[in-house]
Protein backbone atom coordinates (compact mmCIF):
# COMPACT_ATOMS: atom_id res chain seq x y z
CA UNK A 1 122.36 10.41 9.63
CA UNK A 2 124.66 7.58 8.82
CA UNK A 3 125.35 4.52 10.65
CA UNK A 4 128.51 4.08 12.30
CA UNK A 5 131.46 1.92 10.97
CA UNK A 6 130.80 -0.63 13.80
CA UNK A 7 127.25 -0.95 14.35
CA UNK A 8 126.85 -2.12 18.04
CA UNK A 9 123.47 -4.67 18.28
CA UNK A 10 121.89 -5.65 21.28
CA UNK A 11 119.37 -8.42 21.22
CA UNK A 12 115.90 -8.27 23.02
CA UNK A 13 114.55 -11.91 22.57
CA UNK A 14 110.41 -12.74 23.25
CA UNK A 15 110.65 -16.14 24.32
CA UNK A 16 107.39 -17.19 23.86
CA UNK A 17 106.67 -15.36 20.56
CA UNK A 18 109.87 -16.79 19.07
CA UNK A 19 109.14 -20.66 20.23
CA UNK A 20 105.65 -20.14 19.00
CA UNK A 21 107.17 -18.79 15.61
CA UNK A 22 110.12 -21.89 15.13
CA UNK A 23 107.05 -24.17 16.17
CA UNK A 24 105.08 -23.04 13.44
CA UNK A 25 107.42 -22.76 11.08
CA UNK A 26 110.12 -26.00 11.57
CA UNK A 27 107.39 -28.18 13.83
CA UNK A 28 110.10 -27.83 16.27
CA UNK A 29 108.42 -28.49 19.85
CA UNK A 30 110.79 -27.54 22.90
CA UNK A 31 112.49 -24.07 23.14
CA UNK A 32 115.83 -25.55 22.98
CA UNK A 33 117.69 -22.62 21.44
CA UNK A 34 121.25 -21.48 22.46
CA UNK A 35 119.90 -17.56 22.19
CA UNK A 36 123.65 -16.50 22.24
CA UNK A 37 124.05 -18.58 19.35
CA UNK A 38 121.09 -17.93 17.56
CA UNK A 39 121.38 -13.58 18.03
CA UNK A 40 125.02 -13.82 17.02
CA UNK A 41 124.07 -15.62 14.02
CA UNK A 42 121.76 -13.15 12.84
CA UNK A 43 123.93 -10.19 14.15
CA UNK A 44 127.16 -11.27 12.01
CA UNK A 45 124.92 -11.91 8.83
CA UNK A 46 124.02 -8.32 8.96
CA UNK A 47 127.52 -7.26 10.07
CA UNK A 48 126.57 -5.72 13.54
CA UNK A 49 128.58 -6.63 16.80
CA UNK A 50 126.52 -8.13 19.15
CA UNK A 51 127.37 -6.33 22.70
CA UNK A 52 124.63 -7.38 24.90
CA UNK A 53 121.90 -10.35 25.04
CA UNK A 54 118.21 -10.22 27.21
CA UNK A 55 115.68 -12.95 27.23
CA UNK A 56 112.41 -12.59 28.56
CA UNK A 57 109.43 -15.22 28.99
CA UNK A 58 106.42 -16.88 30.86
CA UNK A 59 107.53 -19.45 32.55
CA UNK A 60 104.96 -22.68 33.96
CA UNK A 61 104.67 -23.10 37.91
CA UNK A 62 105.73 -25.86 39.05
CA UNK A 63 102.14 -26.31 40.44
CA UNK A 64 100.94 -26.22 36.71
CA UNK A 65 103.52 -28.46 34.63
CA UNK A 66 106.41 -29.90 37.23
CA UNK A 67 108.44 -31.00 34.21
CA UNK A 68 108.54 -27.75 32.10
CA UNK A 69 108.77 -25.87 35.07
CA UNK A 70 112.14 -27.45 35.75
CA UNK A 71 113.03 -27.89 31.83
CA UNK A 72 112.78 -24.39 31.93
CA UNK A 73 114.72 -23.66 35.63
CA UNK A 74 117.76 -25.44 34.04
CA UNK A 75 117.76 -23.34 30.44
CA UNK A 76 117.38 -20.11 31.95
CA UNK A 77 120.93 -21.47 34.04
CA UNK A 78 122.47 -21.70 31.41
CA UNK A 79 121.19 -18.26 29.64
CA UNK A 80 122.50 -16.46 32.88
CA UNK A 81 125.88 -18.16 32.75
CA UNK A 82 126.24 -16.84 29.15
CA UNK A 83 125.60 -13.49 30.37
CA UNK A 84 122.06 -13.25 29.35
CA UNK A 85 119.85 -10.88 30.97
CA UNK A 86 116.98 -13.19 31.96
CA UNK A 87 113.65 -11.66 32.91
CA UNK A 88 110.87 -14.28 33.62
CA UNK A 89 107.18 -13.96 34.75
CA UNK A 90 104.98 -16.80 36.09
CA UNK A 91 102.38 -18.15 33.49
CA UNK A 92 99.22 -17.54 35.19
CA UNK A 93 96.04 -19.81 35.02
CA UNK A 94 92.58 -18.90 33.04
CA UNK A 95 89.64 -19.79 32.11
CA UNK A 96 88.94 -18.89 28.25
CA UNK A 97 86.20 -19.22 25.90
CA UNK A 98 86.83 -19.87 22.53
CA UNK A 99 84.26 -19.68 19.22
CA UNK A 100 85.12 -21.87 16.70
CA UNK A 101 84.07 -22.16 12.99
CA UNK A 102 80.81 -24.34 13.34
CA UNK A 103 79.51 -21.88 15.74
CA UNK A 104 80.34 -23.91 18.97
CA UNK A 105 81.64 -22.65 22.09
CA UNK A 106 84.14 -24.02 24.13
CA UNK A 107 85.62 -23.89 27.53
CA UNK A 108 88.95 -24.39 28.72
CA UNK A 109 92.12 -23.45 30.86
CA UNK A 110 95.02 -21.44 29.08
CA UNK A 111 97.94 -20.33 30.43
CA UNK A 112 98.90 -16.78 29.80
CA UNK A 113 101.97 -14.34 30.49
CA UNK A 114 101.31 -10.97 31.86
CA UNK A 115 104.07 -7.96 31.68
CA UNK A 116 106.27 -9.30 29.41
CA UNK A 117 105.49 -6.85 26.70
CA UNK A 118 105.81 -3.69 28.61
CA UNK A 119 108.87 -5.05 30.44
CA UNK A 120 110.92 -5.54 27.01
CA UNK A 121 109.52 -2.51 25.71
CA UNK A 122 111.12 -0.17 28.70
CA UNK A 123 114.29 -1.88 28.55
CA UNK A 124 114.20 -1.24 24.61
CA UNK A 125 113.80 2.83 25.15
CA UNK A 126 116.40 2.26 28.33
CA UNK A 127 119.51 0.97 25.63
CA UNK A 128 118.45 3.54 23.13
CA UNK A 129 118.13 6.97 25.16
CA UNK A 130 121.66 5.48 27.20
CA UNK A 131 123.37 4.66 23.90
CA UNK A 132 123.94 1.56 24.89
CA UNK A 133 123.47 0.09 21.00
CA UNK A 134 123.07 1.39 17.96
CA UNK A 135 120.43 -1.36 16.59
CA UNK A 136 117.78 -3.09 18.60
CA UNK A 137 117.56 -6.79 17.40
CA UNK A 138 113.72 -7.97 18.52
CA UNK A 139 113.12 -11.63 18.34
CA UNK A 140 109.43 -10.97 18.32
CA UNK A 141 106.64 -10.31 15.54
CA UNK A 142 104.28 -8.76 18.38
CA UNK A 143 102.56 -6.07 16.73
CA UNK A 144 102.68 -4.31 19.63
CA UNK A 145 106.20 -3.58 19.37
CA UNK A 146 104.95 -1.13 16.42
CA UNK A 147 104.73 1.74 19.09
CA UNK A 148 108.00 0.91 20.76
CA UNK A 149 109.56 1.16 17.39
CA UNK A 150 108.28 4.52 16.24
CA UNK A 151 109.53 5.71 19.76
CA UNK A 152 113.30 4.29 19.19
CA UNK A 153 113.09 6.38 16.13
CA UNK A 154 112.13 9.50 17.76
CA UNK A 155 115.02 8.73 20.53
CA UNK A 156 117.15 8.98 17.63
CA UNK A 157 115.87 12.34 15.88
CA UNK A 158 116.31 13.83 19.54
CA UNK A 159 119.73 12.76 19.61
CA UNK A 160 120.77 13.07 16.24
CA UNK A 161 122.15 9.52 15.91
CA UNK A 162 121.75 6.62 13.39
CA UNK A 163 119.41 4.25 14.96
CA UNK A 164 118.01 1.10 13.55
CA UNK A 165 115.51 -1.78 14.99
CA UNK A 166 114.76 -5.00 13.00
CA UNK A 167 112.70 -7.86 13.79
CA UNK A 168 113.88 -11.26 13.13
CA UNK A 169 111.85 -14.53 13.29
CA UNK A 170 111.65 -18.16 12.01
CA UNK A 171 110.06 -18.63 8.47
CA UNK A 172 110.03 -21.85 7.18
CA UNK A 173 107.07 -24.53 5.34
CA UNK A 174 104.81 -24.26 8.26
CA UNK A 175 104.26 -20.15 8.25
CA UNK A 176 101.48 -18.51 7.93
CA UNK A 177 102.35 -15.08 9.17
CA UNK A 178 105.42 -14.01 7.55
CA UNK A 179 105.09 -10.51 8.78
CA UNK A 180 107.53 -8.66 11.12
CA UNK A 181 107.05 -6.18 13.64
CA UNK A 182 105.59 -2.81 11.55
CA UNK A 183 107.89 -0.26 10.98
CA UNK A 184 110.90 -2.18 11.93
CA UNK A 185 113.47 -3.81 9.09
CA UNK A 186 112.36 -7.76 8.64
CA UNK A 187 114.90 -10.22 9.06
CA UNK A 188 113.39 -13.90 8.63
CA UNK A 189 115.73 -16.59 10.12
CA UNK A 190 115.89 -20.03 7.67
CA UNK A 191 115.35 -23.73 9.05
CA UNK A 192 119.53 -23.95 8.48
CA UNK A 193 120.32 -20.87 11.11
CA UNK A 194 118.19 -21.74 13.94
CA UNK A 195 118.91 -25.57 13.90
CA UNK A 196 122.47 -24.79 13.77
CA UNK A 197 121.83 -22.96 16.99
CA UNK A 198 119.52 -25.40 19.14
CA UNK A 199 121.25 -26.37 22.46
CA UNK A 200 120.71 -30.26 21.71
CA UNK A 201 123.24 -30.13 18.80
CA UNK A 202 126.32 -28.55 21.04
C-alpha cells in the first residue's frame, strides 16, 4: 500500500511520559511546552499535515500540591483554546516501597496516574478504524503502546490503507533510554525543536 500524497497526522501526546523524557534529557523542570507548537514541528519535518491535537495527563489535586495544581489548571486553558483535546485524570496518592542498591528499603508517598494509558490507546484505534488520520504521532516511549501499535497495523490490513505510527520523544545529553515505542517508526526530538516550542519563549 502506498501512502497518500498528503499524509494527514494526528498527534496523541503522554504528558507525563514526555515531561519526564525533556526532563531527562534537557534538565528542563516544568512542562511548559506549547504542544501545538511542538507536534507541528515534528509533523512538518516529516512532511505530514497535522489535522488534529489530544493531550492527556495526571494532574496534582489541589489537596496534594496547590501550586501545580493551578500551574497546571491554567496550561490545560490554554491547550483547550488551541483546540486541543485535553483528557486529564487526578494523580492519586500511595504509599510505595522502594529497594535500593545497598539493600535498604524505603518508604514513601508517590503520586501515580491511573487510566491514562488505556484512555489514549482507545482513542488511538478510534482515529484509525474512522479514518480520521493517516499517521498516529505518539509523544510517548511507553512500551505499552507496543500492543496498540501492532493493532493500528492490523486496522490498516483490514482496510487496505497506508497506515503509519511513530513515536517521537526528547533525546538530548541527559538520556539514558533512547528507545521508542516497539514497532513504531522513532522520531527523537533535539534540544533546538522543543525549546523553540516552550510556552515561556512566545
Amino acid at each position: 500500500m502506498l501512502p497518500p500524497s498528503v499524509s494527514r497526522a494526528a498527534s496523541f501526546i503522554d504528558g507525563q511520559n514526555l515531561f519526564a523524557s525533556a526532563r531527562s534529557a534537557f534538565a528542563i523542570r516544568t512542562p511548559s511546552v506549547d504542544v501545538v507548537a511542538l507536534s507541528r514541528a515534528v509533523t512538518t519535518a516529516l512532511g505530514w499535515r497535522l489535522t488534529e491535537v489530544r493531550f492527556y495527563s495526571g494532574v496534582p489535586t489541589a489537596k496534594d500540591n496547590e501550586r501545580l495544581h493551578h500551574a497546571w489548571a491554567s496550561q490545560l486553558r490554554g491547550m483547550r483554546a488551541q483546540g486541543v483535546g485535553v483528557t486529564v485524570r487526578p494523580l492519586r496518592r500511595h504509599r510505595k516501597r522502594v529497594r535500593l542498591d545497598d539493600g535498604r528499603t524505603v518508604e514513601g508517598a508517590v503520586l501515580e496516574e491511573k487510566g491514562i494509558d488505556v484512555r489514549i490507546a482507545l482513542d488511538v484505534v478510534r482515529a484509525v478504524t474512522e479514518g480520521r488520520c493517516d499517521v498516529i504521532l505518539l509523544f510517548s516511549q511507553d512500551q505499552d503502546f507496543a500492543e496498540v501499535a501492532a493493532e493500528v497495523r492490523t486496522i490498516s490490513r483490514e482496510q487496505r490503507r497506508w497506515v503509519k505510527i511513530a513515536s517521537a520523544y526528547p533525546v538530548g545529553d541527559g538520556t539514558v533510554n533512547r528507545r521508542g515505542v516497539d514497532r513504531t517508526d522513532w522520531v527523537p526530538i533535539d534540544r533546538a525543536t522543543y525549546e523553540a516550542c516552550l510556552l515561556h519563549r512566545r
